[in-house]
PDB file of N, CA and C in Angstrom:
ATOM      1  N   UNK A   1      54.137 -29.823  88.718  1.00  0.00           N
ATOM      2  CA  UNK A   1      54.884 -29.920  89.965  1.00  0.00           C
ATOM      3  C   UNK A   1      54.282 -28.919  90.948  1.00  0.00           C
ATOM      4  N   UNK A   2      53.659 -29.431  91.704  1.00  0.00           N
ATOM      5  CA  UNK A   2      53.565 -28.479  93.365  1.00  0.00           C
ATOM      6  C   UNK A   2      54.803 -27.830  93.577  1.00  0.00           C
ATOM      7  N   UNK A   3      54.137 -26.479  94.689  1.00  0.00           N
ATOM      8  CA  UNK A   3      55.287 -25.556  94.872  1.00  0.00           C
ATOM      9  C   UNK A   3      56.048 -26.325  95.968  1.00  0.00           C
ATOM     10  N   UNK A   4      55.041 -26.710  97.289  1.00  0.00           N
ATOM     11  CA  UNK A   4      56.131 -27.708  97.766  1.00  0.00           C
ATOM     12  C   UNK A   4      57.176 -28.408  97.112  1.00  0.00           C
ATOM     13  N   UNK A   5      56.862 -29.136  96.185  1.00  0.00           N
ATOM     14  CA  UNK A   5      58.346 -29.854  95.621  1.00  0.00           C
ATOM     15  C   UNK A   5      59.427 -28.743  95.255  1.00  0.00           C
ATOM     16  N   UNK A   6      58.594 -28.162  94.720  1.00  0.00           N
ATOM     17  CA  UNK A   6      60.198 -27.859  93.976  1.00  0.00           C
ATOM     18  C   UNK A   6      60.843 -26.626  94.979  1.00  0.00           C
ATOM     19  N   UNK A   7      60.070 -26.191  96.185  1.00  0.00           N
ATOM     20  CA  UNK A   7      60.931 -25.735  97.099  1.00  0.00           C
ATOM     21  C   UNK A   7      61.943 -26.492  98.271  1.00  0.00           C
ATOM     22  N   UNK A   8      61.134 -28.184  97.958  1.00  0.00           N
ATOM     23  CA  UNK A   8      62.272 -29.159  98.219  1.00  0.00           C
ATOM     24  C   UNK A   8      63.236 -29.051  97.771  1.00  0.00           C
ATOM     25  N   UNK A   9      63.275 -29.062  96.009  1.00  0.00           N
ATOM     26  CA  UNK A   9      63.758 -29.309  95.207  1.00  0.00           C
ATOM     27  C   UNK A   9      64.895 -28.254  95.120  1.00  0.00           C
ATOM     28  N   UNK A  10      64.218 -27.033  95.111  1.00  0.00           N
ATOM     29  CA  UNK A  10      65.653 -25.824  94.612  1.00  0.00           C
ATOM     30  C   UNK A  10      66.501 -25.775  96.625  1.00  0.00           C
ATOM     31  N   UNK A  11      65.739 -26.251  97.285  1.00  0.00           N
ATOM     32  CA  UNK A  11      66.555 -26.524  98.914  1.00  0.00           C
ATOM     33  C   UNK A  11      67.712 -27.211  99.194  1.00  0.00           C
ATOM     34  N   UNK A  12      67.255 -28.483  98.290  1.00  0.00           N
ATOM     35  CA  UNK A  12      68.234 -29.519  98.102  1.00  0.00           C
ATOM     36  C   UNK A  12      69.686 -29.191  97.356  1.00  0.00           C
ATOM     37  N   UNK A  13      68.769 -28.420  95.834  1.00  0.00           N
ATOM     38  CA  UNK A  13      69.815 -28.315  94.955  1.00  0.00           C
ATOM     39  C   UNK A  13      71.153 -27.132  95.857  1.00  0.00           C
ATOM     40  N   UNK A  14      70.482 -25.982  96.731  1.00  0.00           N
ATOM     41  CA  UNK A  14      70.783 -25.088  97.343  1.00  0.00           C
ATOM     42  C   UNK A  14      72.008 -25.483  98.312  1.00  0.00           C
ATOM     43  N   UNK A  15      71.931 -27.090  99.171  1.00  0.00           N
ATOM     44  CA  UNK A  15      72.338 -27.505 100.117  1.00  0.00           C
ATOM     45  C   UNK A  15      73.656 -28.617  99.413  1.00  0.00           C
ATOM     46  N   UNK A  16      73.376 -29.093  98.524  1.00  0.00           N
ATOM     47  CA  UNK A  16      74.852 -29.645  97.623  1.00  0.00           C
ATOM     48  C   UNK A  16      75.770 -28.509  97.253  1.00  0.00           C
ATOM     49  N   UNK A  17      75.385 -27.000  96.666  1.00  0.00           N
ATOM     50  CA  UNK A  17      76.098 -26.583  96.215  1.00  0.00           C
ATOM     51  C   UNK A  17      76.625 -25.824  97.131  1.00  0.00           C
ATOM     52  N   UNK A  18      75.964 -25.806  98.644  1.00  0.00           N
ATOM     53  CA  UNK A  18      77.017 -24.800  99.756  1.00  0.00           C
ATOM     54  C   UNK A  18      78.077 -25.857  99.978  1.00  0.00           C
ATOM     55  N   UNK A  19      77.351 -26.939 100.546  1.00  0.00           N
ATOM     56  CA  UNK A  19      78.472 -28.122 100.644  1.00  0.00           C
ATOM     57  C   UNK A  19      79.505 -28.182 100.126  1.00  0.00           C
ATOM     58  N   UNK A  20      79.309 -28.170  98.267  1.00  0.00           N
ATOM     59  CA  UNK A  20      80.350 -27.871  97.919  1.00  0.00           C
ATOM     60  C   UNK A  20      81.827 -26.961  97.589  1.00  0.00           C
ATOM     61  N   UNK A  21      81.193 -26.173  98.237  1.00  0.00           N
ATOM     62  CA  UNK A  21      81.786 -24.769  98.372  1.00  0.00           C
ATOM     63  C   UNK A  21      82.565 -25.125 100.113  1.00  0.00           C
ATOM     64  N   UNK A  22      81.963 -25.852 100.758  1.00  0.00           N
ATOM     65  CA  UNK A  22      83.103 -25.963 102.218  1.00  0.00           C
ATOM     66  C   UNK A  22      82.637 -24.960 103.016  1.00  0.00           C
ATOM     67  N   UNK A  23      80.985 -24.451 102.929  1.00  0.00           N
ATOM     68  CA  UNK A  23      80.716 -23.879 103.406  1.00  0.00           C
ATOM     69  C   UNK A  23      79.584 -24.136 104.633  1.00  0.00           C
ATOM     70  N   UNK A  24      79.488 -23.810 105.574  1.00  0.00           N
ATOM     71  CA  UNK A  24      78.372 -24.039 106.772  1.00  0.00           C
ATOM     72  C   UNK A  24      76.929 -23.367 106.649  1.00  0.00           C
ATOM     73  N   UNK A  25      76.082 -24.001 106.970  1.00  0.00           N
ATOM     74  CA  UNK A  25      74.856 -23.038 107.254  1.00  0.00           C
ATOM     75  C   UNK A  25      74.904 -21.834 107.873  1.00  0.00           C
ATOM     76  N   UNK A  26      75.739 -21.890 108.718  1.00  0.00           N
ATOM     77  CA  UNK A  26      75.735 -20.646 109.508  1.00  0.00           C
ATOM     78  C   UNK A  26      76.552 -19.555 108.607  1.00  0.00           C
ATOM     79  N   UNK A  27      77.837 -19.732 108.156  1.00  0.00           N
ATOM     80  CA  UNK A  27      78.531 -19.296 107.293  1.00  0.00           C
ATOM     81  C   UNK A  27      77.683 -18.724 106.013  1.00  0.00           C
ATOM     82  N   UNK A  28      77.103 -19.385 105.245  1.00  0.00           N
ATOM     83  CA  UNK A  28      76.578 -19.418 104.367  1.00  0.00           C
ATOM     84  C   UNK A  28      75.348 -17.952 104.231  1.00  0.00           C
ATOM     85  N   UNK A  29      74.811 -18.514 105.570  1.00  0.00           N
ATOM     86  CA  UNK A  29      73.783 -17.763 106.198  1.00  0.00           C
ATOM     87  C   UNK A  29      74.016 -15.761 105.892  1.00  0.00           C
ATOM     88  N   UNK A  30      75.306 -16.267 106.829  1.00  0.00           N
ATOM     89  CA  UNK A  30      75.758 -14.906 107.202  1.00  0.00           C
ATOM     90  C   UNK A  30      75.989 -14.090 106.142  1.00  0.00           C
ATOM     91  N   UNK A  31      76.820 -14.512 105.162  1.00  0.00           N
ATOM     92  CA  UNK A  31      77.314 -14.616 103.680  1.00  0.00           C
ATOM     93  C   UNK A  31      75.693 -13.354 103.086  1.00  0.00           C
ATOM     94  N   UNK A  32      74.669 -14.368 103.230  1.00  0.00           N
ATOM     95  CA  UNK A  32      73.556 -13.507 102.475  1.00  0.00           C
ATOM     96  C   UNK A  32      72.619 -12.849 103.251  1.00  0.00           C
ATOM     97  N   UNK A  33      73.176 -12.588 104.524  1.00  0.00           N
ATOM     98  CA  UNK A  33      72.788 -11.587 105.057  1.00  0.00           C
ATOM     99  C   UNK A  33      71.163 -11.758 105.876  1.00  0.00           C
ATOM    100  N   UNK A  34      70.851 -13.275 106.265  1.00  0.00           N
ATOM    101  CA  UNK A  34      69.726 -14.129 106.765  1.00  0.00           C
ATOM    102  C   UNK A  34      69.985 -14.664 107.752  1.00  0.00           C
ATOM    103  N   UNK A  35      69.428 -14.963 108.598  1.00  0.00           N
ATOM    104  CA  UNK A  35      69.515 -15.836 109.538  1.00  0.00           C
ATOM    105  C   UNK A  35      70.061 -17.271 109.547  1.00  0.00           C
ATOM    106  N   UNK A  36      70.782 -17.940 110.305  1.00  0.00           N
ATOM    107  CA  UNK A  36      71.043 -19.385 110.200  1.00  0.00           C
ATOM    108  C   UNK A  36      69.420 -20.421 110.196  1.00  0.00           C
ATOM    109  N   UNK A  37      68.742 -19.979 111.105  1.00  0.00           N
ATOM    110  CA  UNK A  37      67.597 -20.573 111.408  1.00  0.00           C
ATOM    111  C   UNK A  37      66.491 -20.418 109.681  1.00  0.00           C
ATOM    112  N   UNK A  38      66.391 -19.095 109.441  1.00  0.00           N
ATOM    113  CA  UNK A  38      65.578 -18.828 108.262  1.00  0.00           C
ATOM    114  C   UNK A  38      66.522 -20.024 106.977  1.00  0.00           C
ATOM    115  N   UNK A  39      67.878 -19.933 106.730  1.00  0.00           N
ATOM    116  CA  UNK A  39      68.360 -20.158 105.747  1.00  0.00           C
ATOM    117  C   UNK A  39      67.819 -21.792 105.673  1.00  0.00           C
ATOM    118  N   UNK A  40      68.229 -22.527 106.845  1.00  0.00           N
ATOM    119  CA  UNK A  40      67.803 -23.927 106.882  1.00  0.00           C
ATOM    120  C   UNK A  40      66.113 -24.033 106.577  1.00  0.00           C
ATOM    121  N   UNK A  41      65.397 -23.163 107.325  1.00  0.00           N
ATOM    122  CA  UNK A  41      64.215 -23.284 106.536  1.00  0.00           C
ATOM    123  C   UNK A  41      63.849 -23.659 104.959  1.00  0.00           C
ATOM    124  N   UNK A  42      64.821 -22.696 104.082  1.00  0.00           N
ATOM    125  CA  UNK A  42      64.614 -22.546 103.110  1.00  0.00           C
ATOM    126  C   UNK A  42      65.743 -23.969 102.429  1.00  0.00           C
ATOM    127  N   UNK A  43      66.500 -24.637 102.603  1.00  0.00           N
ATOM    128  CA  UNK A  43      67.089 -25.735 102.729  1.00  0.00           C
ATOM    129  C   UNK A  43      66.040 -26.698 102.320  1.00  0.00           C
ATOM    130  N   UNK A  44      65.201 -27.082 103.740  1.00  0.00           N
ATOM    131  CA  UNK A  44      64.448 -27.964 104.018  1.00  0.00           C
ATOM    132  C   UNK A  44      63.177 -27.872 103.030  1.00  0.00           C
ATOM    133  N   UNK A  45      63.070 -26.455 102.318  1.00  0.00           N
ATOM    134  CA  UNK A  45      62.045 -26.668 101.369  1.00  0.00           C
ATOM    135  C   UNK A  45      60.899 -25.775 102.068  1.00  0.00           C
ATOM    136  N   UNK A  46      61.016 -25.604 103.210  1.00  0.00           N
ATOM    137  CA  UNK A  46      59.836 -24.934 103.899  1.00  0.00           C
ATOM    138  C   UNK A  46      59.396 -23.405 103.770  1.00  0.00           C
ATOM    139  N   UNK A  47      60.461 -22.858 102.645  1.00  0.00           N
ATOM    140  CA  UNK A  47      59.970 -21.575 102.767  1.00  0.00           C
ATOM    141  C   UNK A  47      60.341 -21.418 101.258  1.00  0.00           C
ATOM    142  N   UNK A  48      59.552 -20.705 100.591  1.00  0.00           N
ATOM    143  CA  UNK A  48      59.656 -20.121  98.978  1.00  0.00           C
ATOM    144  C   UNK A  48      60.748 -18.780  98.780  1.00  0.00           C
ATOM    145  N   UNK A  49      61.449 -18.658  98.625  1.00  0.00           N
ATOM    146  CA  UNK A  49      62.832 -17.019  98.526  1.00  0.00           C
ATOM    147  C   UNK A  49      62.165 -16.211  97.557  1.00  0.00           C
ATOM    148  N   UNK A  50      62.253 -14.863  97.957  1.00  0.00           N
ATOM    149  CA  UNK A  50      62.361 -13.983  97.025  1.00  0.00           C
ATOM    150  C   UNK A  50      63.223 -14.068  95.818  1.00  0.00           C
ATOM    151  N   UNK A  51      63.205 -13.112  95.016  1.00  0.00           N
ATOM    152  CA  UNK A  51      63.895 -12.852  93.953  1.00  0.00           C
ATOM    153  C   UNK A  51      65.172 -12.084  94.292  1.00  0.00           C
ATOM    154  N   UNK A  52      64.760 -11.388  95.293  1.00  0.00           N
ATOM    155  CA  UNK A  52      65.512 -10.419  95.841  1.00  0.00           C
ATOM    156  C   UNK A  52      66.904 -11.572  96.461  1.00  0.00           C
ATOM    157  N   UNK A  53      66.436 -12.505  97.438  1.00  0.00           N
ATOM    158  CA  UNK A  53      67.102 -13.143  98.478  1.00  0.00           C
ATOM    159  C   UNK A  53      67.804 -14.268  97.045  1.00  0.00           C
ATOM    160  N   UNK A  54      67.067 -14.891  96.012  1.00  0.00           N
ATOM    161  CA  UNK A  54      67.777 -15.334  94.885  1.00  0.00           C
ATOM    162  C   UNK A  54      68.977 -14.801  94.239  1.00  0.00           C
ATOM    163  N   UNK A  55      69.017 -13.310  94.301  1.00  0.00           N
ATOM    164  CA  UNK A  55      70.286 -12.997  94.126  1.00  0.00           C
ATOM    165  C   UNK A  55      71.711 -12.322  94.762  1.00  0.00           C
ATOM    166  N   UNK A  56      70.804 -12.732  95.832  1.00  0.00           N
ATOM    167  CA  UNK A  56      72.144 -12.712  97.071  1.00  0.00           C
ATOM    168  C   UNK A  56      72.694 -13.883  96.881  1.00  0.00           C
ATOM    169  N   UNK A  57      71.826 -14.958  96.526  1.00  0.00           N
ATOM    170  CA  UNK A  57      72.424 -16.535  96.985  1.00  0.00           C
ATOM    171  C   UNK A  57      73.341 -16.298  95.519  1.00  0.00           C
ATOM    172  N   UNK A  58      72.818 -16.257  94.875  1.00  0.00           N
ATOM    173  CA  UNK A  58      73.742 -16.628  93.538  1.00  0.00           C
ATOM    174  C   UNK A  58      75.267 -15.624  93.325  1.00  0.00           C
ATOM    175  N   UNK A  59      75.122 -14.103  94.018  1.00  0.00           N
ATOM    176  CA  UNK A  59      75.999 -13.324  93.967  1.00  0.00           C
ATOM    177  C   UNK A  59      76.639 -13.735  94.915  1.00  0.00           C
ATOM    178  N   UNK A  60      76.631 -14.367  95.997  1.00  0.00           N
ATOM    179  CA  UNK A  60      77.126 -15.090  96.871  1.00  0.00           C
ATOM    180  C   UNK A  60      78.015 -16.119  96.234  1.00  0.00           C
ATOM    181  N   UNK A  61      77.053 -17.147  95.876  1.00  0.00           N
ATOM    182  CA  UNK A  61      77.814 -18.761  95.255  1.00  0.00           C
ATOM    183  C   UNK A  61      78.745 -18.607  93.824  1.00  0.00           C
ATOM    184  N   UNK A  62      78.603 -16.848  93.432  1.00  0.00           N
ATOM    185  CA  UNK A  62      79.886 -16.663  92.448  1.00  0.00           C
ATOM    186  C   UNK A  62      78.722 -16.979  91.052  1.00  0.00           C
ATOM    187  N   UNK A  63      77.836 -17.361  90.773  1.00  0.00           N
ATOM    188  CA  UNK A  63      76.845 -17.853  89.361  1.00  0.00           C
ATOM    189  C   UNK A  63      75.791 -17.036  89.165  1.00  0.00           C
ATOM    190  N   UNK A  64      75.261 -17.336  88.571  1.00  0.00           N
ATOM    191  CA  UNK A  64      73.932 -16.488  88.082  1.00  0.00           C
ATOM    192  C   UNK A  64      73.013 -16.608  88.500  1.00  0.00           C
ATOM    193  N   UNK A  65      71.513 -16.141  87.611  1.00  0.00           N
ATOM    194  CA  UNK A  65      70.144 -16.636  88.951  1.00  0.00           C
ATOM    195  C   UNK A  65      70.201 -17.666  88.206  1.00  0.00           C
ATOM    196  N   UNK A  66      70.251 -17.598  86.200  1.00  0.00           N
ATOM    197  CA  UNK A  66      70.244 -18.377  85.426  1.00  0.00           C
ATOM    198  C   UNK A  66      70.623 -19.878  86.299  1.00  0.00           C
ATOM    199  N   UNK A  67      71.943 -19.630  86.528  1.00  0.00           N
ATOM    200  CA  UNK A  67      72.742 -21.115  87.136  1.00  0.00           C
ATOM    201  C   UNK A  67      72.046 -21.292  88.221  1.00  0.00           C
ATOM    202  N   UNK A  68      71.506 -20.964  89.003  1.00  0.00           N
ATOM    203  CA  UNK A  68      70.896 -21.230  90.470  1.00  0.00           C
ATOM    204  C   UNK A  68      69.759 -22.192  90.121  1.00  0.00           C
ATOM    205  N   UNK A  69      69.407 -22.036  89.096  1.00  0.00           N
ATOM    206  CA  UNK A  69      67.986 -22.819  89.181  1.00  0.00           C
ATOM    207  C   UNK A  69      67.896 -23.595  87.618  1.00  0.00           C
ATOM    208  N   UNK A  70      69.083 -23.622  87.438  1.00  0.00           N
ATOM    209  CA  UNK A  70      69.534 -25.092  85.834  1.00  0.00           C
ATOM    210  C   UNK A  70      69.147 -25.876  86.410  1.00  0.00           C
ATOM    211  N   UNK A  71      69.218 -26.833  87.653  1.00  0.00           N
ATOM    212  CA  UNK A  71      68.947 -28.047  87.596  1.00  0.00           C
ATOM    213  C   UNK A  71      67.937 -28.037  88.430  1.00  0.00           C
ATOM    214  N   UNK A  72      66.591 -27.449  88.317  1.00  0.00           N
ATOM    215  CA  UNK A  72      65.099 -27.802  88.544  1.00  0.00           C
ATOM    216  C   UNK A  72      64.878 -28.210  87.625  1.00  0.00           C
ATOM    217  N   UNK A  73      63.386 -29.067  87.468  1.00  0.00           N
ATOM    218  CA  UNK A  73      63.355 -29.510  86.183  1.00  0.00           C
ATOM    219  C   UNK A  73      61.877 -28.714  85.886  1.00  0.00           C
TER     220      UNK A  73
END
């Protein structure tokens, strides 16, 4: 798998699970301490996250890094 994909891929997975949470990009954004503009970047797949910024998102979304990235394949 190219890194493109699977920064589609963990973008996508990224963008169901704010959704599901009832949460906004902008919201979301703010939440981990990024920009609205950067966060959608990283959404869309266009930008690769730190490790660092990985566990904002996950200490954020309440799960692990473990859980953040179960359903890449």
């Amino acid at each position: 798998m190219n890194l493109e994909n699977i920064n589609i891929q963990f973008g996508n997975i990224l963008r169901k699970t704010r959704e599901a949470r009832g949460l906004t990009q902008e919201k979301f954004a703010s939440l981990c301490d990024i920009s609205r503009a950067y966060y959608g970047r990283i959404e869309r797949g266009e930008h690769s996250v730190t490790l660092d910024l990985c566990k904002k998102i996950s200490d954020v979304l309440g799960i692990s890094l473990a859980e953040l990235f179960s359903d890449l394949p």
